[in-house]
N, C-alpha and C. Protein backbone atom coordinates (compact mmCIF):
# COMPACT_ATOMS: atom_id res chain seq x y z
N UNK A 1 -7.73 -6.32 -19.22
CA UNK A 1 -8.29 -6.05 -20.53
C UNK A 1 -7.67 -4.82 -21.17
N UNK A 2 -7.01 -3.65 -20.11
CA UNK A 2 -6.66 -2.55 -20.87
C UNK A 2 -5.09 -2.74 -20.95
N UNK A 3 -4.50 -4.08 -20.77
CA UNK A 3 -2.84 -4.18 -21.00
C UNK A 3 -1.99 -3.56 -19.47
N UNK A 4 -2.92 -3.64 -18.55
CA UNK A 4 -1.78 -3.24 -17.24
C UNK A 4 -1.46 -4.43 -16.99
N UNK A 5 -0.80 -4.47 -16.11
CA UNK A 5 -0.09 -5.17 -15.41
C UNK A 5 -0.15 -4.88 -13.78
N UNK A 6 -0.93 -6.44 -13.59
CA UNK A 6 -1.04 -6.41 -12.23
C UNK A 6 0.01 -7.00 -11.23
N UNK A 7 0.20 -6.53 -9.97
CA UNK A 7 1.03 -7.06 -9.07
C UNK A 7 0.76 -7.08 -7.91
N UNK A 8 0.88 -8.24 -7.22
CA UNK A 8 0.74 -8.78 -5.33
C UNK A 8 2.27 -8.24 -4.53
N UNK A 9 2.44 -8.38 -3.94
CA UNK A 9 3.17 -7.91 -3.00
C UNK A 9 3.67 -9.58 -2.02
N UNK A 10 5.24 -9.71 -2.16
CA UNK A 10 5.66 -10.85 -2.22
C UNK A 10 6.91 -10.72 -1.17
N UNK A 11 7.20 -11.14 -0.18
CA UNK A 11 8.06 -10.66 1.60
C UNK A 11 9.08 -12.17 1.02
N UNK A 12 10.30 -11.21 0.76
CA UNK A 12 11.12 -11.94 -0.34
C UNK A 12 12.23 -12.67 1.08
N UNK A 13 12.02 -12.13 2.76
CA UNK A 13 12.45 -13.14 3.57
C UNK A 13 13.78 -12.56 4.18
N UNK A 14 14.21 -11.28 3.41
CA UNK A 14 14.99 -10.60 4.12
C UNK A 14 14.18 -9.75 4.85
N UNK A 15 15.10 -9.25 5.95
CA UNK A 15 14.22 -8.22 6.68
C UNK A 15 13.63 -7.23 5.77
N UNK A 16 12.59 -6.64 6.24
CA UNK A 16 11.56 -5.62 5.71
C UNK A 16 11.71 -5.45 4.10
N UNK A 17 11.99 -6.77 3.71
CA UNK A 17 12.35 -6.44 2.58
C UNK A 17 11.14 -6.88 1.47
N UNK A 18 10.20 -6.71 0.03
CA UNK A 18 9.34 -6.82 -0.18
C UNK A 18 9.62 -6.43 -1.59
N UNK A 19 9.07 -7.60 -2.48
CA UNK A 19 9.20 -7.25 -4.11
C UNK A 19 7.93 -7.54 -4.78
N UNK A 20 7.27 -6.81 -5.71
CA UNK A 20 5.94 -6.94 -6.43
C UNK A 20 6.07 -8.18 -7.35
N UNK A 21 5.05 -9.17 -7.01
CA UNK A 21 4.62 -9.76 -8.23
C UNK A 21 4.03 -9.90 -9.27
N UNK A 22 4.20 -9.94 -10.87
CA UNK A 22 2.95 -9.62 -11.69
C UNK A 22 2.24 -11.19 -11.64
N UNK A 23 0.58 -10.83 -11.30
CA UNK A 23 0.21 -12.32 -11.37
C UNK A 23 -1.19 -11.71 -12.36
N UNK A 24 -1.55 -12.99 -13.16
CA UNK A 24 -2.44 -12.82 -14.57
C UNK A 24 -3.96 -13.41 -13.64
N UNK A 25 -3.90 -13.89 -12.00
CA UNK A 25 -5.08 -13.91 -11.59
C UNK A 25 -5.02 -14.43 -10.45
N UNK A 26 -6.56 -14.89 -9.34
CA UNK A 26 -5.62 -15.12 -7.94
C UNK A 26 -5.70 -16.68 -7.76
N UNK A 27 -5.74 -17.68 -8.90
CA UNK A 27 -5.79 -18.90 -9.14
C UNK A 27 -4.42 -19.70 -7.96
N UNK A 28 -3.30 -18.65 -8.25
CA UNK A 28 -1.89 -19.35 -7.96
C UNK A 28 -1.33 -19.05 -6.99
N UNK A 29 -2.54 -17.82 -6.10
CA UNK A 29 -1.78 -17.76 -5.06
C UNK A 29 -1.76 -18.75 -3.60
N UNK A 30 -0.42 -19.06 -2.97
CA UNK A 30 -0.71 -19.47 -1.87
C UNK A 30 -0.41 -18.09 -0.64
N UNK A 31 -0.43 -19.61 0.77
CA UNK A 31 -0.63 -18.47 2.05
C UNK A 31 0.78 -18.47 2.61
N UNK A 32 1.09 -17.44 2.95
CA UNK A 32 2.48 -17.29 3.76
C UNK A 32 2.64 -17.31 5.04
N UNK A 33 3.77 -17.56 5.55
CA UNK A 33 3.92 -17.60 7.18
C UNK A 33 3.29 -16.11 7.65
N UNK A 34 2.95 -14.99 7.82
CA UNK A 34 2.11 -14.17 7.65
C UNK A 34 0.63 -14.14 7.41
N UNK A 35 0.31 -15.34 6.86
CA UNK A 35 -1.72 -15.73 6.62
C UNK A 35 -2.02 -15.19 5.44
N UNK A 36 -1.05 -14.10 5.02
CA UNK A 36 -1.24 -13.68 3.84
C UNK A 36 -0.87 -14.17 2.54
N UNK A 37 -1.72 -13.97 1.42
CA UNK A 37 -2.15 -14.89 0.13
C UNK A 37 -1.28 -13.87 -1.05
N UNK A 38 -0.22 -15.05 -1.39
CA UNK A 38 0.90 -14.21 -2.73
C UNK A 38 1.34 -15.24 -3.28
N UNK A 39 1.75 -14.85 -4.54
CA UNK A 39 2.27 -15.68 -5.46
C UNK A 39 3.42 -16.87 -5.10
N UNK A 40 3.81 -17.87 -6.01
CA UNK A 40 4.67 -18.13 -5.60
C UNK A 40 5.63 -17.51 -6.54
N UNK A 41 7.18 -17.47 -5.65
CA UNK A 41 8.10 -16.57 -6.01
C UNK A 41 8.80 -17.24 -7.47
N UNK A 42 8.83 -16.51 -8.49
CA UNK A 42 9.48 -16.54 -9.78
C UNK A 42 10.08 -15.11 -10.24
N UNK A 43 11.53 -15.18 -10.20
CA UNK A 43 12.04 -14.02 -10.44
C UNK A 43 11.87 -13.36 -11.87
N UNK A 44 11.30 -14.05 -12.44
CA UNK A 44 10.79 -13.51 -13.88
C UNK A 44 9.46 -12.68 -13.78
N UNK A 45 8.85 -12.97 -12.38
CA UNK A 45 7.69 -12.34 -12.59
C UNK A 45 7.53 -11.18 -11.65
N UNK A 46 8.85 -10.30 -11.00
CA UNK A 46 8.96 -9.08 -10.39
C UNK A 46 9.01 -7.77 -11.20
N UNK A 47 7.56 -7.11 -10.57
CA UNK A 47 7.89 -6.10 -11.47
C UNK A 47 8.57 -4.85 -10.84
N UNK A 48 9.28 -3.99 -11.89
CA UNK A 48 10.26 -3.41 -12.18
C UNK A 48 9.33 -2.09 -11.98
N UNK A 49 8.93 -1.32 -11.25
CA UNK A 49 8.14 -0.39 -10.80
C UNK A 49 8.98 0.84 -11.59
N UNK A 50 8.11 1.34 -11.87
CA UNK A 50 8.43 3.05 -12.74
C UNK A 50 7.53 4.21 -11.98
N UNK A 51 7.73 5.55 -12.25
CA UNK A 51 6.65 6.61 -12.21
C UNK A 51 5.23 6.06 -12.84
N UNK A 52 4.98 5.23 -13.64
CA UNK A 52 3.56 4.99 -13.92
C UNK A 52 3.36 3.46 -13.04
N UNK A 53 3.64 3.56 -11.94
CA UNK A 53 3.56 2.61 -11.13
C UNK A 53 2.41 2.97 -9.95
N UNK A 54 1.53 2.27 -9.56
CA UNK A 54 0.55 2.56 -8.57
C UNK A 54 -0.25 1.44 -8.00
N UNK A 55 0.32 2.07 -6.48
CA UNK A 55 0.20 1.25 -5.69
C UNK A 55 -1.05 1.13 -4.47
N UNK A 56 -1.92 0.13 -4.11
CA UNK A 56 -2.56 0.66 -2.77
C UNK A 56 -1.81 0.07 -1.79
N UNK A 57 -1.43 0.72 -0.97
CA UNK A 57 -1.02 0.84 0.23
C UNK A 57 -2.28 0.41 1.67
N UNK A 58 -1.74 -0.95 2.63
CA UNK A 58 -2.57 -1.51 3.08
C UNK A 58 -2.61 -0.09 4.87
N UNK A 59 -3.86 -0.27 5.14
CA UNK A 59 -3.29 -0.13 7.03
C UNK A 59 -4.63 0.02 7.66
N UNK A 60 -4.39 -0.24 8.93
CA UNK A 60 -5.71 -0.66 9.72
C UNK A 60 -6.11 0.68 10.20
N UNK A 61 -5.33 1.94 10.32
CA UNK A 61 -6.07 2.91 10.39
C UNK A 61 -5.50 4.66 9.81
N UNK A 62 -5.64 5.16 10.11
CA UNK A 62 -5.72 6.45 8.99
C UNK A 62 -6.02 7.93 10.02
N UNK A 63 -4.98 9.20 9.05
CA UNK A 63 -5.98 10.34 9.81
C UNK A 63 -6.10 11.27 8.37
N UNK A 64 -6.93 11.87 8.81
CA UNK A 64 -6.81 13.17 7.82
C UNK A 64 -6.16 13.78 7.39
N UNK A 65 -4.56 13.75 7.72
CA UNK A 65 -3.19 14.13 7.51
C UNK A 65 -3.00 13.49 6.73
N UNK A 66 -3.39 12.06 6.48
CA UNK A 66 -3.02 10.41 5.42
C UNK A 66 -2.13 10.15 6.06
N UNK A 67 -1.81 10.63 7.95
CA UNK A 67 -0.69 9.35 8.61
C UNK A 67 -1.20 8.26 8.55
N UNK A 68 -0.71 7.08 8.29
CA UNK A 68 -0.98 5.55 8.23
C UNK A 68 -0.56 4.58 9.70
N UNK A 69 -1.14 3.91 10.28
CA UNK A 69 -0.81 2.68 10.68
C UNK A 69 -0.74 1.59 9.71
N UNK A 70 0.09 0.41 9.51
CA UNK A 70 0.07 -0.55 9.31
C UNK A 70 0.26 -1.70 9.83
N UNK A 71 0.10 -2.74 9.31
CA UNK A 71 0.54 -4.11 10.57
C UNK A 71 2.08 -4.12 11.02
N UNK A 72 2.57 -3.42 10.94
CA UNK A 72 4.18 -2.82 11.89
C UNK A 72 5.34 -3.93 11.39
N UNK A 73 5.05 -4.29 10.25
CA UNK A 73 6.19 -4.31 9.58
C UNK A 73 7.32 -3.86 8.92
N UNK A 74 6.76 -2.60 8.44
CA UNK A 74 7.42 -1.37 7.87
C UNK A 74 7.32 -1.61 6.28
N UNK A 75 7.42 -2.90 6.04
CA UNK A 75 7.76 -3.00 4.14
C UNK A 75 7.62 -1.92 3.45
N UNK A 76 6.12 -1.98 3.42
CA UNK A 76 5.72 -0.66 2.57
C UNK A 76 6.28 0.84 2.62
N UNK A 77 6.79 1.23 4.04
CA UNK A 77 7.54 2.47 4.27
C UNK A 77 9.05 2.14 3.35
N UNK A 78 9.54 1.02 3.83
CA UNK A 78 11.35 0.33 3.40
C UNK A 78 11.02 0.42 1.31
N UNK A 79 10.04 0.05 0.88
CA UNK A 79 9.31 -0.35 -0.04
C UNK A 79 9.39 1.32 -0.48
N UNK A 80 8.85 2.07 -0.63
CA UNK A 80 8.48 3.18 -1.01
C UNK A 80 9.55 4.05 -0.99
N UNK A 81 10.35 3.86 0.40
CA UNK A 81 11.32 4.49 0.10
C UNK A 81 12.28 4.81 -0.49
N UNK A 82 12.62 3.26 -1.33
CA UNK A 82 13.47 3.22 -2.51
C UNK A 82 12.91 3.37 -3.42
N UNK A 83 11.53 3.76 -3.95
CA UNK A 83 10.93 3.93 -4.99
C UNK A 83 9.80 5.43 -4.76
N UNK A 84 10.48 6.43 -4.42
CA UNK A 84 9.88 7.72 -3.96
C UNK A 84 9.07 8.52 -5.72
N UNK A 85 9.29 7.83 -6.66
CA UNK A 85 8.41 8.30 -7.87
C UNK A 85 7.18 7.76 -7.98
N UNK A 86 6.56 6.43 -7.00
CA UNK A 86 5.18 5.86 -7.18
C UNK A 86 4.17 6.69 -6.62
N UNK A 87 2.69 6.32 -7.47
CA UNK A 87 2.35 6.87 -6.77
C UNK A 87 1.30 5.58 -6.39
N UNK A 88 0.21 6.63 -4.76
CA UNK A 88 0.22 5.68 -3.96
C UNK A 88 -1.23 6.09 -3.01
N UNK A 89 -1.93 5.08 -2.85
CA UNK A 89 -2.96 5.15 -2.46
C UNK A 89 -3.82 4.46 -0.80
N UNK A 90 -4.68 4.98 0.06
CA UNK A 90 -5.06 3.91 0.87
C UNK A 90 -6.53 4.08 0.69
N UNK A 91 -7.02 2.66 0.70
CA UNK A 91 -8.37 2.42 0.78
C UNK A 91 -8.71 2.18 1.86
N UNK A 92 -9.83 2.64 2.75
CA UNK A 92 -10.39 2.44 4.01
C UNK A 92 -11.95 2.90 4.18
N UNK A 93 -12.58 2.21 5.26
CA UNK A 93 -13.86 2.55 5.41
C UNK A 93 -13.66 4.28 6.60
N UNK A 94 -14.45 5.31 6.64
CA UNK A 94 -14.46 5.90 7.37
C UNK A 94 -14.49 5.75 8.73
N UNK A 95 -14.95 4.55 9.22
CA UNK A 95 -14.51 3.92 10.36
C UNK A 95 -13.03 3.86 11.13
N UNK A 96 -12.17 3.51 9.81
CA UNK A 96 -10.93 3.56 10.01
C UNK A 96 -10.21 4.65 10.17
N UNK A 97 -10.89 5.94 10.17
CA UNK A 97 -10.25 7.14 10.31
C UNK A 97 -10.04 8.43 11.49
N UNK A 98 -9.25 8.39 12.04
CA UNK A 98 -9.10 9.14 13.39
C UNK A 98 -8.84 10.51 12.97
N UNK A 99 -9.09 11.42 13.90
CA UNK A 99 -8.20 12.91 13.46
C UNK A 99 -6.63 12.38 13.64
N UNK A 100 -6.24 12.30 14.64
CA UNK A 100 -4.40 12.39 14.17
C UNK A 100 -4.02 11.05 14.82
N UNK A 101 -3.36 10.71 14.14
CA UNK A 101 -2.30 9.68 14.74
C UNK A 101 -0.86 9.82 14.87
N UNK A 102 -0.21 9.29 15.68
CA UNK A 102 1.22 9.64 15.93
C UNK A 102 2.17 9.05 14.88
N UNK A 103 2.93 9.19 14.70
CA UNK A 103 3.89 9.18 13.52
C UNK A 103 5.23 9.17 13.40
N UNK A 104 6.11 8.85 12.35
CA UNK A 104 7.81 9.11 12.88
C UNK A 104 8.24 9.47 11.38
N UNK A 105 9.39 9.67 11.60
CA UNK A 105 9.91 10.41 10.39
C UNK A 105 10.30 9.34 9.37
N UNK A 106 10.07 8.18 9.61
CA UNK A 106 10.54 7.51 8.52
C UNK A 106 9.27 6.83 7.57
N UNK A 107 8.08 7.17 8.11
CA UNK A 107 6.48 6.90 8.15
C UNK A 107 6.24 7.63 6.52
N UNK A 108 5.93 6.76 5.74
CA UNK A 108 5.52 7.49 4.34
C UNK A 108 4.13 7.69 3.99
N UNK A 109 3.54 8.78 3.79
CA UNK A 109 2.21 9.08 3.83
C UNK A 109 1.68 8.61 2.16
N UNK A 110 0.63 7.95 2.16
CA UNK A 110 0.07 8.05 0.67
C UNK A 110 -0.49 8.97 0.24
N UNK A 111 -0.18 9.60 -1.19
CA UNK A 111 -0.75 10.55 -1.57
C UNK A 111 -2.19 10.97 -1.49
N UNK A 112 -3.43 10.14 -1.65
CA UNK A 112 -4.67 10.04 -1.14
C UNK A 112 -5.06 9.58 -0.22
N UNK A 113 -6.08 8.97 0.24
CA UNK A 113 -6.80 8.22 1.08
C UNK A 113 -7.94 8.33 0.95
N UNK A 114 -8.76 7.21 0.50
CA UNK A 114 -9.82 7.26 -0.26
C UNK A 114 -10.85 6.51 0.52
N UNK A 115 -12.11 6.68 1.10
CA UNK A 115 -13.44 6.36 1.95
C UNK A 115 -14.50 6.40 1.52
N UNK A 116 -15.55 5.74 1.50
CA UNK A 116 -16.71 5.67 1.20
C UNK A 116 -17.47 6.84 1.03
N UNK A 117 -16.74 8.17 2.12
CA UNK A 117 -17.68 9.05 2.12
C UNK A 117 -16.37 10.29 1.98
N UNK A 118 -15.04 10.35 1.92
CA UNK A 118 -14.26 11.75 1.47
C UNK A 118 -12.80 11.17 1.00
N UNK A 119 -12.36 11.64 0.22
CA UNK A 119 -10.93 11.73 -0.60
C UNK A 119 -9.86 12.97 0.71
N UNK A 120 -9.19 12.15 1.16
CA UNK A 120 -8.20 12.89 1.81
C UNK A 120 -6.95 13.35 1.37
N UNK A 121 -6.24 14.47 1.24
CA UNK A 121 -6.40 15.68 1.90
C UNK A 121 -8.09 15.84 1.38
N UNK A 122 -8.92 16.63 2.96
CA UNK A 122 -9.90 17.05 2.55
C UNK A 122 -10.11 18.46 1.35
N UNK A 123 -10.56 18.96 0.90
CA UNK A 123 -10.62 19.91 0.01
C UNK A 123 -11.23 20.99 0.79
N UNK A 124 -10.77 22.21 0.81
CA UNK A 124 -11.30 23.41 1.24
C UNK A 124 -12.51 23.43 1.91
N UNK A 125 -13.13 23.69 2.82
CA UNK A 125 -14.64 23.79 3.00
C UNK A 125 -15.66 22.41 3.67
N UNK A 126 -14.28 21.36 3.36
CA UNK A 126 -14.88 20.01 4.24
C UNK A 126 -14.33 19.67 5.38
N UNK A 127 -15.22 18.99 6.13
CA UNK A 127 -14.81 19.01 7.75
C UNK A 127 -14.39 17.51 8.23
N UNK A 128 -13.64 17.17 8.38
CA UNK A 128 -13.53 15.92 9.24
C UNK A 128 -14.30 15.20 10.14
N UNK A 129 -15.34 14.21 10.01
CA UNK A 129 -15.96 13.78 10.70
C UNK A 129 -15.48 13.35 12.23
């Protein structure tokens, strides 16, 4: 309604390789060798990501640092890395959140990390459950 433009996330079949789709709703999506639900592929409908680009970023668990696990594909790290102006988000229940997790240097942290109950980095004066 406010003129964005939405996009799915579409595993274009090269290695770790991964291009956004704009889709107008989730009428058209099918399931991929993965279980996961995306468009079908039309090269007219990849979007062209800018600085006003924003993304959530998927993963099964989280620390207070915003190190990420994900399902160990990497995309999203391979993904981000050629596009280091987005910005970038993870949604998770506090459940999902450990103090530290291990990490590697090629591991891209999202700028937030957002929980039912705190916005990570914590802010001065809040404690990590």
């Amino acid at each position: 309604k406010k003129g964005k433009e939405v996009a799915v996330p579409y595993m274009t079949g090269k290695p770790h390789e991964m291009v956004f789709l704009k889709i107008e709703g989730l009428d058209n999506l099918v399931e991929n060798k993965y279980g996961i639900l995306e468009p079908v592929f039309n090269e007219e409908d990849i979007l062209n990501s800018d600085e006003s680009t924003f993304i959530i970023v998927p993963a099964l668990v989280l620390d207070n640092n915003k190190n990420r696990m994900g399902y160990g594909g990497g995309f999203y790290d391979k993904y981000l890395e050629k596009h280091p102006d987005l910005h970038t988000i993870a949604v998770a229940f506090e459940l999902q959140m450990y103090r530290e997790l291990p990490f590697e240097e090629h591991d891209i942290k999202p700028e937030k990390v957002i929980t039912e109950k705190h916005i990570y980095p914590l802010e001065s004066g809040e404690c990590f459950l």
